[in-house]
N, C-alpha and C. Protein backbone atom coordinates (compact mmCIF):
# COMPACT_ATOMS: atom_id res chain seq x y z
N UNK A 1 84.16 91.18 124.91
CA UNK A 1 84.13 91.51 123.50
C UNK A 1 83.56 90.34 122.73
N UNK A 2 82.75 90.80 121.53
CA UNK A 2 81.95 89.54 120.83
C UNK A 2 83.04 88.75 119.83
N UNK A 3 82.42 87.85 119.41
CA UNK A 3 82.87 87.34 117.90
C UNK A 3 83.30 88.59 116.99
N UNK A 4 82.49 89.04 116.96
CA UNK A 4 82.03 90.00 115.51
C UNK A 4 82.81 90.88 115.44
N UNK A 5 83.28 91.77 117.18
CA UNK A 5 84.33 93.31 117.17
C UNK A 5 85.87 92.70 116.28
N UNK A 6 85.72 93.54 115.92
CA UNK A 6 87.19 93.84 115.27
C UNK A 6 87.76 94.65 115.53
N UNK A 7 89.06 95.03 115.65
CA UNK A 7 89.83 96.09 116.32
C UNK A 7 90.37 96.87 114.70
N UNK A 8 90.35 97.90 114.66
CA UNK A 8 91.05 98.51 114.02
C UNK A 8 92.35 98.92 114.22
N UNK A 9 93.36 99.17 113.03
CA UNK A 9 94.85 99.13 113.53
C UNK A 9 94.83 100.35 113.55
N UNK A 10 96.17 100.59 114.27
CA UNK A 10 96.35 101.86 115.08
C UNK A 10 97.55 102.05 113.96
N UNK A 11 97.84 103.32 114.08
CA UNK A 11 98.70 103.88 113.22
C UNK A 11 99.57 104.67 114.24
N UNK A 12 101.20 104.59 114.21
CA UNK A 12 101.91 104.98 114.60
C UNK A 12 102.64 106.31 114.02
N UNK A 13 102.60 107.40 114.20
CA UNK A 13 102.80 108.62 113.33
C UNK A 13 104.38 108.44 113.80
N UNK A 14 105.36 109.43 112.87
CA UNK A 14 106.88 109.81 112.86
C UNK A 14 107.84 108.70 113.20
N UNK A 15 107.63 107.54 113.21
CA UNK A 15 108.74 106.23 113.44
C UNK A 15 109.42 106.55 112.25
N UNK A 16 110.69 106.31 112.97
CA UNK A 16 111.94 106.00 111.78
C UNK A 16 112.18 104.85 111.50
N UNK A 17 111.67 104.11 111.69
CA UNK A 17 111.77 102.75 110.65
C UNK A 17 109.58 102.50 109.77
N UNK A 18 109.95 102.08 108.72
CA UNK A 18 108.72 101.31 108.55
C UNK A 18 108.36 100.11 109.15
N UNK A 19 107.32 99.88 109.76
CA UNK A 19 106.56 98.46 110.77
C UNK A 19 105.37 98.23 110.54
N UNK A 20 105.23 97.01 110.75
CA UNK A 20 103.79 96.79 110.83
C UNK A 20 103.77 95.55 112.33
N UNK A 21 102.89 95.04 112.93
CA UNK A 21 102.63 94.27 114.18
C UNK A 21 101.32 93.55 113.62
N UNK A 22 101.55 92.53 113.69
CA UNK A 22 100.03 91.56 113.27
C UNK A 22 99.96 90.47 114.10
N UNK A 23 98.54 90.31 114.39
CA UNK A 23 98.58 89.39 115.63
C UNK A 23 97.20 89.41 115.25
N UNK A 24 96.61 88.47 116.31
CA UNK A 24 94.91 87.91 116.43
C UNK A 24 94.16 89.38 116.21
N UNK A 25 93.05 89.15 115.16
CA UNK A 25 92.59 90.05 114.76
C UNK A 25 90.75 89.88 114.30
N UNK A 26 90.12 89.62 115.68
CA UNK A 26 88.87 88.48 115.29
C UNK A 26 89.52 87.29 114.76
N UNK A 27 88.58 86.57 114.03
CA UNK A 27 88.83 85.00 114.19
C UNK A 27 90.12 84.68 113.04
N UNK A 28 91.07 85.94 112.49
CA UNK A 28 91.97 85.56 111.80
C UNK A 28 92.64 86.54 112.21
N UNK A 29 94.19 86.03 111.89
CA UNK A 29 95.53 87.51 111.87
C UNK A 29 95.02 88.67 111.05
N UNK A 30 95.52 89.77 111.81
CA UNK A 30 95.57 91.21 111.00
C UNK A 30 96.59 91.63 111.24
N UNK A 31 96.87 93.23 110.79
CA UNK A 31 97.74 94.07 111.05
C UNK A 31 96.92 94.77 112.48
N UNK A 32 97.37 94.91 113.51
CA UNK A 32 97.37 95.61 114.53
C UNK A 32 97.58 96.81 114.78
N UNK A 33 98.61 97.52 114.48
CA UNK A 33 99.43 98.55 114.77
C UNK A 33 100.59 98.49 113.37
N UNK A 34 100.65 100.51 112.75
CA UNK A 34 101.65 99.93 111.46
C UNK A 34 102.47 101.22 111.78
N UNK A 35 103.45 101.62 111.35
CA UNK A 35 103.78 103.14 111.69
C UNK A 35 102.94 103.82 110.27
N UNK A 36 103.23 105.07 110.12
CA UNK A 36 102.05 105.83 108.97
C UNK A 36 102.73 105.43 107.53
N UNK A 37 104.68 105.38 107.57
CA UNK A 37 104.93 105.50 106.72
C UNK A 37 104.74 103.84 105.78
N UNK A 38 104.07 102.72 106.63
CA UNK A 38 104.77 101.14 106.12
C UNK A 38 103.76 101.19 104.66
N UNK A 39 104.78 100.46 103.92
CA UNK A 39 104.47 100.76 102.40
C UNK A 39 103.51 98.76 102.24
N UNK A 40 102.94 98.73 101.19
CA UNK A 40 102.59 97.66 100.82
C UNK A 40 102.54 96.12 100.92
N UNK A 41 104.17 96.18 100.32
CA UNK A 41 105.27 95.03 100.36
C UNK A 41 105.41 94.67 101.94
N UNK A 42 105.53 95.62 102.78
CA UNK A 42 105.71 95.31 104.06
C UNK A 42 104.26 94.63 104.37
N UNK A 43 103.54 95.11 104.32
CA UNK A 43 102.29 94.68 104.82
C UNK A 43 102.45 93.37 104.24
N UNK A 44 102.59 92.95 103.46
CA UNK A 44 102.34 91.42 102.41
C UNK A 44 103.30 90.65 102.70
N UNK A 45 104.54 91.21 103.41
CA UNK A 45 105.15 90.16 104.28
C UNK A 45 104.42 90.05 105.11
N UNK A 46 103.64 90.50 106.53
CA UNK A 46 103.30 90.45 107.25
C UNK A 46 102.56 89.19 107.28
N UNK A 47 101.34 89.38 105.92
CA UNK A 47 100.14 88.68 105.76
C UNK A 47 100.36 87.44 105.56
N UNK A 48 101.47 86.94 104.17
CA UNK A 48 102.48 86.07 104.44
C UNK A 48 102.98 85.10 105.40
N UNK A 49 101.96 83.82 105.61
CA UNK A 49 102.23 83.06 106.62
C UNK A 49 103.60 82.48 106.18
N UNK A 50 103.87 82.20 105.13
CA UNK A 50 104.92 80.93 104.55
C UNK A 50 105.99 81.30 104.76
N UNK A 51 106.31 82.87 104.74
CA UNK A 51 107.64 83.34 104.81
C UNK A 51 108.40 83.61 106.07
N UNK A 52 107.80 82.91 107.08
CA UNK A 52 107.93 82.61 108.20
C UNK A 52 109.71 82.13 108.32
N UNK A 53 109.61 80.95 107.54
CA UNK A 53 111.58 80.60 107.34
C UNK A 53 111.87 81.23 106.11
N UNK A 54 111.16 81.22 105.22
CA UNK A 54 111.52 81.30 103.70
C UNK A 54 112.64 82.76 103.74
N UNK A 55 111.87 83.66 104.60
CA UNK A 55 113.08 84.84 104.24
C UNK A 55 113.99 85.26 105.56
N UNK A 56 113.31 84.96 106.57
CA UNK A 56 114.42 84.81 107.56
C UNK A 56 115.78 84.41 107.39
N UNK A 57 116.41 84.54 106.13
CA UNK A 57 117.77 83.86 106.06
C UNK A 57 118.82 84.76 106.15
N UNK A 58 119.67 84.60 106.33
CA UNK A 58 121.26 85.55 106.53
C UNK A 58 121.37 86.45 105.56
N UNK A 59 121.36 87.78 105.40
CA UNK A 59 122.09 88.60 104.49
C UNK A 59 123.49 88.44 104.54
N UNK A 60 124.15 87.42 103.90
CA UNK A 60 125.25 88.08 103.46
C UNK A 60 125.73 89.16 103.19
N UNK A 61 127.34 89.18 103.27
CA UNK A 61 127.55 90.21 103.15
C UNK A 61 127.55 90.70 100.82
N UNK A 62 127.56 89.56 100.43
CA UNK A 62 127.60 90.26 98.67
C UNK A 62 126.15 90.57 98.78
N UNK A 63 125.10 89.98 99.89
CA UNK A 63 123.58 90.11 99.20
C UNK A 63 123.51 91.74 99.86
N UNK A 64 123.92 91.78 101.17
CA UNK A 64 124.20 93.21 101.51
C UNK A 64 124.73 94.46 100.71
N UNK A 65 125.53 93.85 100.08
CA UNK A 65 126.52 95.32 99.22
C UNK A 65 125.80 95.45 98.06
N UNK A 66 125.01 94.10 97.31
CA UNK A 66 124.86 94.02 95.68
C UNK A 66 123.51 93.85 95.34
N UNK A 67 122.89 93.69 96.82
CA UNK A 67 121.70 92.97 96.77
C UNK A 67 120.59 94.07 96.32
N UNK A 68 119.18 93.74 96.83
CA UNK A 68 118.31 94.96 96.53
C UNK A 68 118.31 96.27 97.60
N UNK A 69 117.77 97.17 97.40
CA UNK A 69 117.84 98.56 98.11
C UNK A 69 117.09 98.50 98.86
N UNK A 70 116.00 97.04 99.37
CA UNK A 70 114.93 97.93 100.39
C UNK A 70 115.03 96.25 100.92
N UNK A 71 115.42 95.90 102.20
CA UNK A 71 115.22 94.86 102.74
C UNK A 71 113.89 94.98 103.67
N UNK A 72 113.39 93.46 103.98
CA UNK A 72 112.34 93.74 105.03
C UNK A 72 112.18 92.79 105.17
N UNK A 73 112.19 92.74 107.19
CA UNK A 73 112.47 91.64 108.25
C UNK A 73 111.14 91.35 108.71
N UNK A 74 111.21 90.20 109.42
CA UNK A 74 110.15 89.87 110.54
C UNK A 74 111.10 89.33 111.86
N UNK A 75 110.38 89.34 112.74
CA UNK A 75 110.21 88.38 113.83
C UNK A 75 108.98 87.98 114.44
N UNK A 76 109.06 86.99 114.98
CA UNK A 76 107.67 86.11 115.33
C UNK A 76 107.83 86.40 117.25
N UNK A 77 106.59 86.56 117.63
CA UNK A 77 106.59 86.47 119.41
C UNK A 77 106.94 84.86 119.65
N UNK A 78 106.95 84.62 121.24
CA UNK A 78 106.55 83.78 122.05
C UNK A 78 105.04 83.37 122.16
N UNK A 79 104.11 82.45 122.02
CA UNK A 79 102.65 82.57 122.12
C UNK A 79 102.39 83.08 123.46
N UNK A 80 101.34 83.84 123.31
CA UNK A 80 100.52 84.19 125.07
C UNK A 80 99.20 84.00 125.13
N UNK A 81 98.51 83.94 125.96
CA UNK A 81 97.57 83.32 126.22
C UNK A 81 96.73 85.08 126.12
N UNK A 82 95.61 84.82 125.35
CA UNK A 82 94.35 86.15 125.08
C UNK A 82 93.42 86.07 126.41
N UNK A 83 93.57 87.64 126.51
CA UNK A 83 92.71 88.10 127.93
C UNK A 83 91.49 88.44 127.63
N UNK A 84 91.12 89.10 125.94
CA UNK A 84 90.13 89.86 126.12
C UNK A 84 89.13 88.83 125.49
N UNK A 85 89.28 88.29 124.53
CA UNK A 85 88.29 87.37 123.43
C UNK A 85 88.57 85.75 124.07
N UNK A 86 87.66 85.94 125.12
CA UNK A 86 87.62 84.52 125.99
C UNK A 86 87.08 83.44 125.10
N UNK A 87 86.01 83.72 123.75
CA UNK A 87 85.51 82.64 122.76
C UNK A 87 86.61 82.32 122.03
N UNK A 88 87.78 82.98 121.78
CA UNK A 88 89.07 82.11 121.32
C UNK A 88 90.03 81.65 121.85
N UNK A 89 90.06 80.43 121.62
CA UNK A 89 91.03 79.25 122.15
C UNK A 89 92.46 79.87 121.87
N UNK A 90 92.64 80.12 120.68
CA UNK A 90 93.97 79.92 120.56
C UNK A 90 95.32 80.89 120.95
N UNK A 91 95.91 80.88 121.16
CA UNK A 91 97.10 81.28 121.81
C UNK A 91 97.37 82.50 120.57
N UNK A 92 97.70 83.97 121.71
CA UNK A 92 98.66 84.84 119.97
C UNK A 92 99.76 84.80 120.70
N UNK A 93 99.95 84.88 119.09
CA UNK A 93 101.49 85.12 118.27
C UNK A 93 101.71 86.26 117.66
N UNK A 94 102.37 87.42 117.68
CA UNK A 94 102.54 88.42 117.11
C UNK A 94 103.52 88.43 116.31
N UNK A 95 103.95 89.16 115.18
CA UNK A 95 104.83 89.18 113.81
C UNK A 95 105.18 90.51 113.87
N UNK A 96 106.64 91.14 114.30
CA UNK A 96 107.01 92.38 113.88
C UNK A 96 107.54 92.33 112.71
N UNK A 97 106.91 93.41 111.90
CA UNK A 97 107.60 93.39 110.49
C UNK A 97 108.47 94.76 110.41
N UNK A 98 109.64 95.06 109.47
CA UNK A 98 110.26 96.08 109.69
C UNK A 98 111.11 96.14 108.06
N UNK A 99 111.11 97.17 108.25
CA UNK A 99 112.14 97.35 106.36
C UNK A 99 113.27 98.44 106.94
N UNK A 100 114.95 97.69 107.03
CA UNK A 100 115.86 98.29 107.27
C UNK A 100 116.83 96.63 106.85
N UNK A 101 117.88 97.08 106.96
CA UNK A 101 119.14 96.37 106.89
C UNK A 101 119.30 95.24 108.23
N UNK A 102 119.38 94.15 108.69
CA UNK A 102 119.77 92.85 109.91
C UNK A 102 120.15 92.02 109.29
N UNK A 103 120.97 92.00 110.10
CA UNK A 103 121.88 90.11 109.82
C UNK A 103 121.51 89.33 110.60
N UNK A 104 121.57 88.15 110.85
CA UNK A 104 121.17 87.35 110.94
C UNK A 104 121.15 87.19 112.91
N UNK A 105 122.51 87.71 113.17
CA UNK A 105 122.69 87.99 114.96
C UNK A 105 121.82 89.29 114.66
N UNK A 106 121.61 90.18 114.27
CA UNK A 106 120.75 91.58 114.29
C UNK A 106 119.33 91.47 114.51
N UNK A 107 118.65 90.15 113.80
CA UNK A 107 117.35 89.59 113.88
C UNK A 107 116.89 89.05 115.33
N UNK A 108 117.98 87.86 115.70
CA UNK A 108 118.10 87.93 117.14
C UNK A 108 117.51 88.13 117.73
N UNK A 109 118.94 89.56 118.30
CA UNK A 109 118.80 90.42 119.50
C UNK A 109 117.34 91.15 119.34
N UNK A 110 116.93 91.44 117.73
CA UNK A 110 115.63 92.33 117.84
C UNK A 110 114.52 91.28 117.98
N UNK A 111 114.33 90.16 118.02
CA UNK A 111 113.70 89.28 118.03
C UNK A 111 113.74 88.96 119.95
N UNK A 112 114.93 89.27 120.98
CA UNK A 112 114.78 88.93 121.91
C UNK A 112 114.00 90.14 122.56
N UNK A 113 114.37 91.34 122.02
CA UNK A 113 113.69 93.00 122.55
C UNK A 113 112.33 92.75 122.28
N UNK A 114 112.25 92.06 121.38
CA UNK A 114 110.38 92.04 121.06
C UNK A 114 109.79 91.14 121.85
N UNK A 115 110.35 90.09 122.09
CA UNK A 115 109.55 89.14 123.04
C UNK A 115 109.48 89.68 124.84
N UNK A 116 110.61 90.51 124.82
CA UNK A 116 110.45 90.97 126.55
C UNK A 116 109.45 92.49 126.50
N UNK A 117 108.97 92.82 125.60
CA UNK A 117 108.10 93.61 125.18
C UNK A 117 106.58 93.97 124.60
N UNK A 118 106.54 92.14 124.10
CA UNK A 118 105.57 91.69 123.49
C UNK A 118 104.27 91.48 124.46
N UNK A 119 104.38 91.49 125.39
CA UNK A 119 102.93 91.17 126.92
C UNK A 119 102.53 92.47 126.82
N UNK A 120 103.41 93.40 127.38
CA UNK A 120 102.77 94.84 127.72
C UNK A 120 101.85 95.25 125.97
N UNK A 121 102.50 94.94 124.99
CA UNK A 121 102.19 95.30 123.74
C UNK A 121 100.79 94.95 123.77
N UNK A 122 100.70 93.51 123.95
CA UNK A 122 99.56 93.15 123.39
C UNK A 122 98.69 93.46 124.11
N UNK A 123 98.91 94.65 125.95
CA UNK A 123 97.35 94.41 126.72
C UNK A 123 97.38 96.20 126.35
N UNK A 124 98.31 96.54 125.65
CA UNK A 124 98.38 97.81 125.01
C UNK A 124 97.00 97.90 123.62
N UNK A 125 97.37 96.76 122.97
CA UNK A 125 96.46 96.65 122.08
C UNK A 125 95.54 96.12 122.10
N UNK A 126 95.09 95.34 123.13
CA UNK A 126 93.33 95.04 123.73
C UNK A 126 92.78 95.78 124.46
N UNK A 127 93.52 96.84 124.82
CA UNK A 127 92.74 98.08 125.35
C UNK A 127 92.77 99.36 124.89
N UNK A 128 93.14 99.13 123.17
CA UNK A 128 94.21 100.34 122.85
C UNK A 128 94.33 101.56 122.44
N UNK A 129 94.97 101.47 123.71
CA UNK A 129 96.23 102.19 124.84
C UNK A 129 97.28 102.71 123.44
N UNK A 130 97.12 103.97 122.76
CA UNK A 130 98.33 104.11 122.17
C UNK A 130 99.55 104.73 122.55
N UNK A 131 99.13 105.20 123.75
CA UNK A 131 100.87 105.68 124.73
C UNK A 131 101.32 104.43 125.06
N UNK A 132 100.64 103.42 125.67
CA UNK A 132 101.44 102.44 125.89
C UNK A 132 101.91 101.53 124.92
N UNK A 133 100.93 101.48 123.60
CA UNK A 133 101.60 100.69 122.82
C UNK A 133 103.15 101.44 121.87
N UNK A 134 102.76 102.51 121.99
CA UNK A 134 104.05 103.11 121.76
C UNK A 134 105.42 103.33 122.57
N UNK A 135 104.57 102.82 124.06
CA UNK A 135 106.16 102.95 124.99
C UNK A 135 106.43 101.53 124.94
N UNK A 136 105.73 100.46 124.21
CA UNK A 136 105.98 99.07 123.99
C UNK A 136 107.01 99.11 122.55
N UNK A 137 106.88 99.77 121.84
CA UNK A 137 107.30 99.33 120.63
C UNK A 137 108.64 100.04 120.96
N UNK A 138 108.56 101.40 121.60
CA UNK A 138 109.76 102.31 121.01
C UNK A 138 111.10 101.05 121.47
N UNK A 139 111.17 100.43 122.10
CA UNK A 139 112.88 99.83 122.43
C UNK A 139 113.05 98.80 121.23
N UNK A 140 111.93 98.43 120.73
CA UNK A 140 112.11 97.48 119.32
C UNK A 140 112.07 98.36 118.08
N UNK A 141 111.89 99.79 118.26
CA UNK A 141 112.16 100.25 116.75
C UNK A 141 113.37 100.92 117.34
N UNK A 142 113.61 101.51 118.44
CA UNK A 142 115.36 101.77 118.48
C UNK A 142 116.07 101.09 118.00
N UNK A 143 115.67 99.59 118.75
CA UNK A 143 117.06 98.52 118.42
C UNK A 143 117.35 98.34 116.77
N UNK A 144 115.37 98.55 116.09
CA UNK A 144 116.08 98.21 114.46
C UNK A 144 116.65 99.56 114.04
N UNK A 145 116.05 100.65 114.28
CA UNK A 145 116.89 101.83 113.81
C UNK A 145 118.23 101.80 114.24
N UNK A 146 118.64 101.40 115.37
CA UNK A 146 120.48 101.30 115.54
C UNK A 146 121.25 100.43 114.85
N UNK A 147 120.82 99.11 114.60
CA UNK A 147 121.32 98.18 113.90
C UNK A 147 121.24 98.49 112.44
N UNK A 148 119.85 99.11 111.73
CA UNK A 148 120.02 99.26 110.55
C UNK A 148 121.04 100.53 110.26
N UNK A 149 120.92 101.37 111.04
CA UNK A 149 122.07 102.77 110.93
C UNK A 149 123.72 102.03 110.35
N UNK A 150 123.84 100.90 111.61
CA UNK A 150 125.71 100.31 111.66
C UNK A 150 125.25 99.44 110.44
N UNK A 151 124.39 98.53 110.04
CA UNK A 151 125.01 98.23 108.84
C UNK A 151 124.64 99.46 107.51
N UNK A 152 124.49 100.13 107.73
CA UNK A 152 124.06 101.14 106.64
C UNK A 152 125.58 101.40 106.68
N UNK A 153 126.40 102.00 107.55
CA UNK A 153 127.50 102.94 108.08
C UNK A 153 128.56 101.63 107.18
N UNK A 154 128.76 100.47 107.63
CA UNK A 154 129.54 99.36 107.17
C UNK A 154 129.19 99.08 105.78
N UNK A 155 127.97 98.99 105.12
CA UNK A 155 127.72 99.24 103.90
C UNK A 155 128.64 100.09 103.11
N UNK A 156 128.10 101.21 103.32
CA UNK A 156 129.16 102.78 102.54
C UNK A 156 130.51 102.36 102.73
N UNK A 157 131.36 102.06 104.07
CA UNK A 157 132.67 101.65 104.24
C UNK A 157 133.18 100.46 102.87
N UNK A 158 132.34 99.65 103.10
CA UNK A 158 132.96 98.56 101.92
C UNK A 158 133.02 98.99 100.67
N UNK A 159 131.76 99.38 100.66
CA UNK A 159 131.60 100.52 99.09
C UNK A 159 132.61 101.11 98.83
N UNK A 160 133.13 102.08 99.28
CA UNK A 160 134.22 103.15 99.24
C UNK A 160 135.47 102.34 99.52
N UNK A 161 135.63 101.41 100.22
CA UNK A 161 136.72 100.91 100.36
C UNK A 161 136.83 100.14 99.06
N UNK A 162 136.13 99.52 98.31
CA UNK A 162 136.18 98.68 96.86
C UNK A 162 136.32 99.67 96.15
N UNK A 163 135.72 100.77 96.01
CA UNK A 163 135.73 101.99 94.66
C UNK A 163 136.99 102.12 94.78
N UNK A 164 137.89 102.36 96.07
CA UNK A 164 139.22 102.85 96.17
C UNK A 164 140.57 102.34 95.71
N UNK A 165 139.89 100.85 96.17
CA UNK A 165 140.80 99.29 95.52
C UNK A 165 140.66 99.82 93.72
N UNK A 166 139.83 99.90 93.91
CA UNK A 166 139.37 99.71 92.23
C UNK A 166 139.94 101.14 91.41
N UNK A 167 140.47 102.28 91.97
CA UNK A 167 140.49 103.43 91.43
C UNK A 167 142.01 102.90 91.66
N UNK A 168 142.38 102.56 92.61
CA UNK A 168 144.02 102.25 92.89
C UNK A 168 144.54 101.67 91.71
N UNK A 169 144.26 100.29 91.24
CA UNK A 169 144.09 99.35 90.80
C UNK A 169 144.48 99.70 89.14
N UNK A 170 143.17 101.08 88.86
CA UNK A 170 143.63 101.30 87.46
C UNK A 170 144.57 102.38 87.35
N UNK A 171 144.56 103.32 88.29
CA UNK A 171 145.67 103.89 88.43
C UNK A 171 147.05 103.61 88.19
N UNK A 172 147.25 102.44 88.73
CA UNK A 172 148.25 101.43 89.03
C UNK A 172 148.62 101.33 87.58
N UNK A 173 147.71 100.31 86.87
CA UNK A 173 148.01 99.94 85.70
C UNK A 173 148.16 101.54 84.59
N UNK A 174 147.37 102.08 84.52
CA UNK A 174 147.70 103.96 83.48
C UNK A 174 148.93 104.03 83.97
N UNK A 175 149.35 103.98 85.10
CA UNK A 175 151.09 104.24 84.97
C UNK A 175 151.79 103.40 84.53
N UNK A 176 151.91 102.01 84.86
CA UNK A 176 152.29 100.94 85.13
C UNK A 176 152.73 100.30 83.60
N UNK A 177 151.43 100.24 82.78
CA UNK A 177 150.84 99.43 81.15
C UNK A 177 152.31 100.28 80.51
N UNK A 178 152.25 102.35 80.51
CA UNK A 178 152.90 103.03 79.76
C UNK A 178 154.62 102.23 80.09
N UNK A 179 155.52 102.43 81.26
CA UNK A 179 156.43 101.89 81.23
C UNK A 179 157.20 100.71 81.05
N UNK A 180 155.81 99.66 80.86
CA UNK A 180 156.28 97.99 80.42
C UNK A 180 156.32 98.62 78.57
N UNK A 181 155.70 98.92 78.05
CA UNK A 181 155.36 99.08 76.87
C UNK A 181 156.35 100.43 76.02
N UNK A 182 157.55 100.16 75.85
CA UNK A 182 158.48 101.19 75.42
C UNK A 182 157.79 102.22 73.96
């Protein structure tokens, strides 16, 4: 393959999570592979070299309950050495991007699924192979679709468990205020 080819990204139809995959793309990063639905913002993390640590940080749990409605993760590969574009030196690195709910152990584990996944991916996408890059991805969009499901599920729990405190609470007092107060 020359200098000049560029690969076009492949589009992943019906994923339940939004993604994008960016990696060596001619002589700079692109998006690789996105599912159909990934919106903008995702992409612009992707592109986003800096946010490499900047947002990788812990969701708490108040940034979880109070925070904004649409989170969106990355993880970074292991470098591997390029098979097809022998005129570039440099080593890829691939960036899964994803918009769902992870904590900080959640990033992880999906961060360890992507790297034991990430080889087949990438000779998926120098030849691409979209059955295989899709039998590459599916165990890394399970893992974020399962993880984002349980904190979605633990989300609502706290929710409802505070509304309940809180309905108790004034309850408590409407009875409570009338009998201190003759």
């Amino acid at each position: 393959m020359d200098k000049e080819a560029v690969h076009t990204k492949l589009v992943i139809a019906n994923s339940p999570i939004e993604f994008v995959v960016v990696g060596p793309k001619g002589p700079r990063d692109g998006v690789l592979v996105q599912s159909d639905n990934a919106k903008l913002d995702l992409i612009g993390l992707a592109a986003d070299q800096s946010t490499k640590e900047r947002r990788n940080h812990s969701q708490g749990l108040m940034r979880m309950l109070l925070g904004p409605s649409r989170f969106i993760n990355s993880v970074w590969s292991f470098p591997l050495d390029r098979r097809v574009e022998k005129w570039d030196t440099r080593k890829a690195k691939y960036r899964f991007c994803w918009a769902g709910l992870a904590s900080s152990l959640d990033k992880e584990q999906i961060d360890k699924t992507f790297d034991r996944y990430v080889a087949d991916l990438q000779s998926g996408i120098e030849r691409e192979d979209i059955e295989q890059i899709e039998w590459s991805l599916a165990p890394i969009i399970l893992e974020c679709t399962e993880r984002d499901a349980r904190r979605k599920a633990f989300r609502r729990f706290v929710l409802m468990y505070l509304c309940t405190l809180i309905a108790v609470f004034i309850i408590f007092f409407l009875i409570y205020l009338p009998i201190i107060r003759p």
